[in-house]
N, C-alpha and C. Protein backbone atom coordinates (compact mmCIF):
# COMPACT_ATOMS: atom_id res chain seq x y z
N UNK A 1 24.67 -95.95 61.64
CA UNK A 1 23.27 -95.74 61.89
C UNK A 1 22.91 -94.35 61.37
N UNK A 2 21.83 -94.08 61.00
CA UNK A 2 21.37 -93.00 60.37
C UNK A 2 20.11 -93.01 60.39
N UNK A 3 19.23 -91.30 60.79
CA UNK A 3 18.13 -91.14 60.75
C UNK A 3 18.09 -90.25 60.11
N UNK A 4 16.85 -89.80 59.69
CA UNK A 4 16.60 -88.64 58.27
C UNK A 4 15.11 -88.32 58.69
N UNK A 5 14.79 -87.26 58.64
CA UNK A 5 13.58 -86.82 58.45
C UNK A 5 13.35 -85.58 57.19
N UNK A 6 12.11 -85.72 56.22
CA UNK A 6 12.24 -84.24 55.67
C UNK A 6 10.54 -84.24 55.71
N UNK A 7 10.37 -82.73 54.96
CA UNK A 7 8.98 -82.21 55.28
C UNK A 7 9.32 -80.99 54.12
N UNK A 8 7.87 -81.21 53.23
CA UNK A 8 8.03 -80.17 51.99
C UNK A 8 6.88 -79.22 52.21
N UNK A 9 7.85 -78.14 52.70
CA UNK A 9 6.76 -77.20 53.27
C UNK A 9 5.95 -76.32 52.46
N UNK A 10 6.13 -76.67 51.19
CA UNK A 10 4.69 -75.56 50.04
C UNK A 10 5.46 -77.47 48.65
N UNK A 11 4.82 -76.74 47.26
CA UNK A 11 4.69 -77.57 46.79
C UNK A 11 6.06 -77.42 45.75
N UNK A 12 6.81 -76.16 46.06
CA UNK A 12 8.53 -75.95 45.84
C UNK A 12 9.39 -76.09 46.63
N UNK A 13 9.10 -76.08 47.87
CA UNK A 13 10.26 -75.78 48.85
C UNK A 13 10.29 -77.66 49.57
N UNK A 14 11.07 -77.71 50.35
CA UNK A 14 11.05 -78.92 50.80
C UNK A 14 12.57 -78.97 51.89
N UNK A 15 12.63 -79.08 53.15
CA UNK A 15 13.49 -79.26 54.18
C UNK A 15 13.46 -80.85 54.90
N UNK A 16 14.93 -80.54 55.31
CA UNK A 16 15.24 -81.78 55.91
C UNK A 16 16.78 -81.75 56.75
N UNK A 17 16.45 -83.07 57.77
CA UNK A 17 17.61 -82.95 58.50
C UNK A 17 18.08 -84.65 58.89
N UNK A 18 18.96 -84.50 58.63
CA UNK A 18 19.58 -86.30 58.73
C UNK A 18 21.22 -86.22 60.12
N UNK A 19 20.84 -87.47 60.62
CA UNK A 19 21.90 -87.54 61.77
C UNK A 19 22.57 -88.99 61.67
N UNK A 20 23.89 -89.09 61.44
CA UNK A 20 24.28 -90.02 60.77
C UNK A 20 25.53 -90.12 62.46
N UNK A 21 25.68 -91.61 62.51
CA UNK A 21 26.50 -92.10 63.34
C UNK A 21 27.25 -93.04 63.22
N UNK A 22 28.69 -93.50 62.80
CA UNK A 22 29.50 -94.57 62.38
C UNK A 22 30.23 -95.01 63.70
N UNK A 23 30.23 -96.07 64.47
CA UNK A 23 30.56 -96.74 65.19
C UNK A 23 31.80 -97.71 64.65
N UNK A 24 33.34 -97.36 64.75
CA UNK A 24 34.37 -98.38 64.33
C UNK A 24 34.13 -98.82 65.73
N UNK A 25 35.16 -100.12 65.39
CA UNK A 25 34.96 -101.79 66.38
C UNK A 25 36.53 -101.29 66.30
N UNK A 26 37.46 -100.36 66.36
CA UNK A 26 38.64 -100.32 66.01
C UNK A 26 39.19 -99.91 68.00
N UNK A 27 40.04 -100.34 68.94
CA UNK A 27 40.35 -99.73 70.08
C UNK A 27 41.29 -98.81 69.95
N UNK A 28 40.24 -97.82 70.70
CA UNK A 28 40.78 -96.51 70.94
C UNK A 28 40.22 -95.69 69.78
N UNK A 29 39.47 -95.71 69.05
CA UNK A 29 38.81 -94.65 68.02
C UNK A 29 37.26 -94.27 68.86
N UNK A 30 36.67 -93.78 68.81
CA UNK A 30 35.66 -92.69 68.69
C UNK A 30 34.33 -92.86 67.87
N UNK A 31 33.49 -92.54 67.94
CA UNK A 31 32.26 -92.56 67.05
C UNK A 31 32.42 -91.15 66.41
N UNK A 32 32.26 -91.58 65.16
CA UNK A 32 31.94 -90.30 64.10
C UNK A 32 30.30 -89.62 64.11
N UNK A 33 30.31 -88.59 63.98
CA UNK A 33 28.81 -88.07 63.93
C UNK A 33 28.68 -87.07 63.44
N UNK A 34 27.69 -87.08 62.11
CA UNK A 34 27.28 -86.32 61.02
C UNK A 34 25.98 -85.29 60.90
N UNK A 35 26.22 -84.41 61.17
CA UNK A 35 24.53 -83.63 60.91
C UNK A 35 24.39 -82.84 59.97
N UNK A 36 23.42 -83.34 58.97
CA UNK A 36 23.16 -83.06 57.62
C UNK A 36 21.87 -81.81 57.66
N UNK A 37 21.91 -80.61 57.34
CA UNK A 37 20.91 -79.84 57.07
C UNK A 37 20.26 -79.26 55.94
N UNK A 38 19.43 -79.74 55.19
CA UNK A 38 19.14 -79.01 53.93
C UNK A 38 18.00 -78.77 53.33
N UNK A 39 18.04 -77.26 52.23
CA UNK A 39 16.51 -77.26 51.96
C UNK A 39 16.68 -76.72 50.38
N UNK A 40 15.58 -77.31 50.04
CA UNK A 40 15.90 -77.71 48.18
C UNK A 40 14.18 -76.70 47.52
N UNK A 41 14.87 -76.29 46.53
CA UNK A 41 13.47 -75.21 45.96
C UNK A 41 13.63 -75.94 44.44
N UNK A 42 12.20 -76.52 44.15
CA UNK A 42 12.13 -76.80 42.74
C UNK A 42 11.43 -75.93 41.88
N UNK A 43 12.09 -75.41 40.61
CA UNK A 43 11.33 -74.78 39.81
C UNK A 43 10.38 -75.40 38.71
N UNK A 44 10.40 -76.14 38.80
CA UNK A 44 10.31 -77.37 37.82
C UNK A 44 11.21 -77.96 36.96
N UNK A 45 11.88 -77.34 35.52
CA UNK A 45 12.94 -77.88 35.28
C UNK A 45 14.51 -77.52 36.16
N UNK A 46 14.30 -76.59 37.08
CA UNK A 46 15.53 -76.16 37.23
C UNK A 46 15.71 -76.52 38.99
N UNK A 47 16.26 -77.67 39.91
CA UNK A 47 16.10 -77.51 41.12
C UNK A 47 17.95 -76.79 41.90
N UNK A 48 17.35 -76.00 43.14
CA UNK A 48 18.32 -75.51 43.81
C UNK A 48 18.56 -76.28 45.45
N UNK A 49 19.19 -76.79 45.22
CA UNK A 49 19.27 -77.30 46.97
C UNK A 49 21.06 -76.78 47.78
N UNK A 50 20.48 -76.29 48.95
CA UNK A 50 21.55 -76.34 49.71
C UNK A 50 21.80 -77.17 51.07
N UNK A 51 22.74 -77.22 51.39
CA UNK A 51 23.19 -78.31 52.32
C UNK A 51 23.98 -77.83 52.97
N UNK A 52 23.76 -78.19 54.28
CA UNK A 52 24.93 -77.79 55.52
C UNK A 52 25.40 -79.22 56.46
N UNK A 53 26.75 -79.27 56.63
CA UNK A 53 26.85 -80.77 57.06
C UNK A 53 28.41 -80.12 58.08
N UNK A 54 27.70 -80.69 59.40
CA UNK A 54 28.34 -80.58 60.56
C UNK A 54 28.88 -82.15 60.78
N UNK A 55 30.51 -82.15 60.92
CA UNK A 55 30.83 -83.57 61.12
C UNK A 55 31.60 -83.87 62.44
N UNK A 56 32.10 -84.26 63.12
CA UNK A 56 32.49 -84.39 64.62
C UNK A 56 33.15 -85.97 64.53
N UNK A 57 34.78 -85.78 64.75
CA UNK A 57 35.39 -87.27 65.35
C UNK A 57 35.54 -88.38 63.45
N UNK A 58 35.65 -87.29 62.82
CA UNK A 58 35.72 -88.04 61.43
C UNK A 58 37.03 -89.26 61.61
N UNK A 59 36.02 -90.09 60.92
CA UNK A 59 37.35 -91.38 60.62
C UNK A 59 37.23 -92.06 62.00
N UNK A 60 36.32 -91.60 63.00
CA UNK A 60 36.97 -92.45 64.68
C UNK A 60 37.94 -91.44 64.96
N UNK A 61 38.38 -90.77 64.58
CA UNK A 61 39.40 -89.91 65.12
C UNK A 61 39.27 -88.85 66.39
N UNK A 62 39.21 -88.45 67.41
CA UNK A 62 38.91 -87.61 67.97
C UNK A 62 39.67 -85.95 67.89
N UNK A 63 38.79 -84.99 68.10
CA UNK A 63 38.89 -84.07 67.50
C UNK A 63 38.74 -83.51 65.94
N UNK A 64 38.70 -84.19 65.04
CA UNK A 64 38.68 -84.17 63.71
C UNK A 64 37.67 -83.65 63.56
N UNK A 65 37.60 -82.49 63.14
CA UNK A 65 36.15 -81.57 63.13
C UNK A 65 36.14 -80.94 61.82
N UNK A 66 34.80 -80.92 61.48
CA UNK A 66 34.68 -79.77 59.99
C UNK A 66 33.37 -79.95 59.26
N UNK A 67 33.36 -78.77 58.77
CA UNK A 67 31.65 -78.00 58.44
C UNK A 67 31.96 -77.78 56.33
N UNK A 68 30.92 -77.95 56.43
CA UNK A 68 30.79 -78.15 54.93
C UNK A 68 29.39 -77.46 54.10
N UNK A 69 29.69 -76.40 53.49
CA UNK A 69 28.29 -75.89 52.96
C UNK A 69 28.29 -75.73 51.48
N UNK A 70 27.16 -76.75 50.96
CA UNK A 70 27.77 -76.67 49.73
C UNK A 70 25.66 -76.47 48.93
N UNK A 71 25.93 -76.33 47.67
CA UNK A 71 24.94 -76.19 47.06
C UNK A 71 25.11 -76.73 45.62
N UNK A 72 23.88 -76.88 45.25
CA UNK A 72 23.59 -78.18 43.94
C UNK A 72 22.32 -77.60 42.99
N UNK A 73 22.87 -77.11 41.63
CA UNK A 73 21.56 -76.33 40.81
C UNK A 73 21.65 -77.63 39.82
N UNK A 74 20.56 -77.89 39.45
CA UNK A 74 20.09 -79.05 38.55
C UNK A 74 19.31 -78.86 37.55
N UNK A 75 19.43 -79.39 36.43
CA UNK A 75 18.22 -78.95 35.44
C UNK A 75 17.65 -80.67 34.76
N UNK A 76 16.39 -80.29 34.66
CA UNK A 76 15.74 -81.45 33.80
C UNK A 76 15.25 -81.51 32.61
N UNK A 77 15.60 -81.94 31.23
CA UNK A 77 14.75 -82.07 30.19
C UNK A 77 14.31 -82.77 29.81
């Protein structure tokens, strides 16, 4: 299951936040749960977005924890 919301707060900038939840049918695993944070600046040809992603119980696993910050420069011609 997964929800997402974003909101582009001028007519470059643009934020958002997504909450992602994987439910295994497996006994004895855990629900995984994902929280996605990110905010993206377009220059026009050139966009910059960064991303922050909080993960909790990866795989069904419990305890399995880890944070991820990554960023993405793009160009268009």
């Amino acid at each position: 299951t997964e929800f997402g919301i974003a909101h582009s707060v001028s007519d470059t900038t643009t934020v958002g936040l997504t909450y992602t939840t994987t439910d295994t049918s497996t006994s004895g695993k855990t629900e995984e749960e994902i929280i996605t944070a990110s905010i993206g600046y377009n220059l026009g040809a050139v966009a910059v977005t960064l991303q922050y992603k909080d993960a909790s119980d990866i795989g069904g696993t419990a305890g399995l924890d880890a944070e991820q910050l990554g960023m993405y420069i793009g160009t268009k011609f």
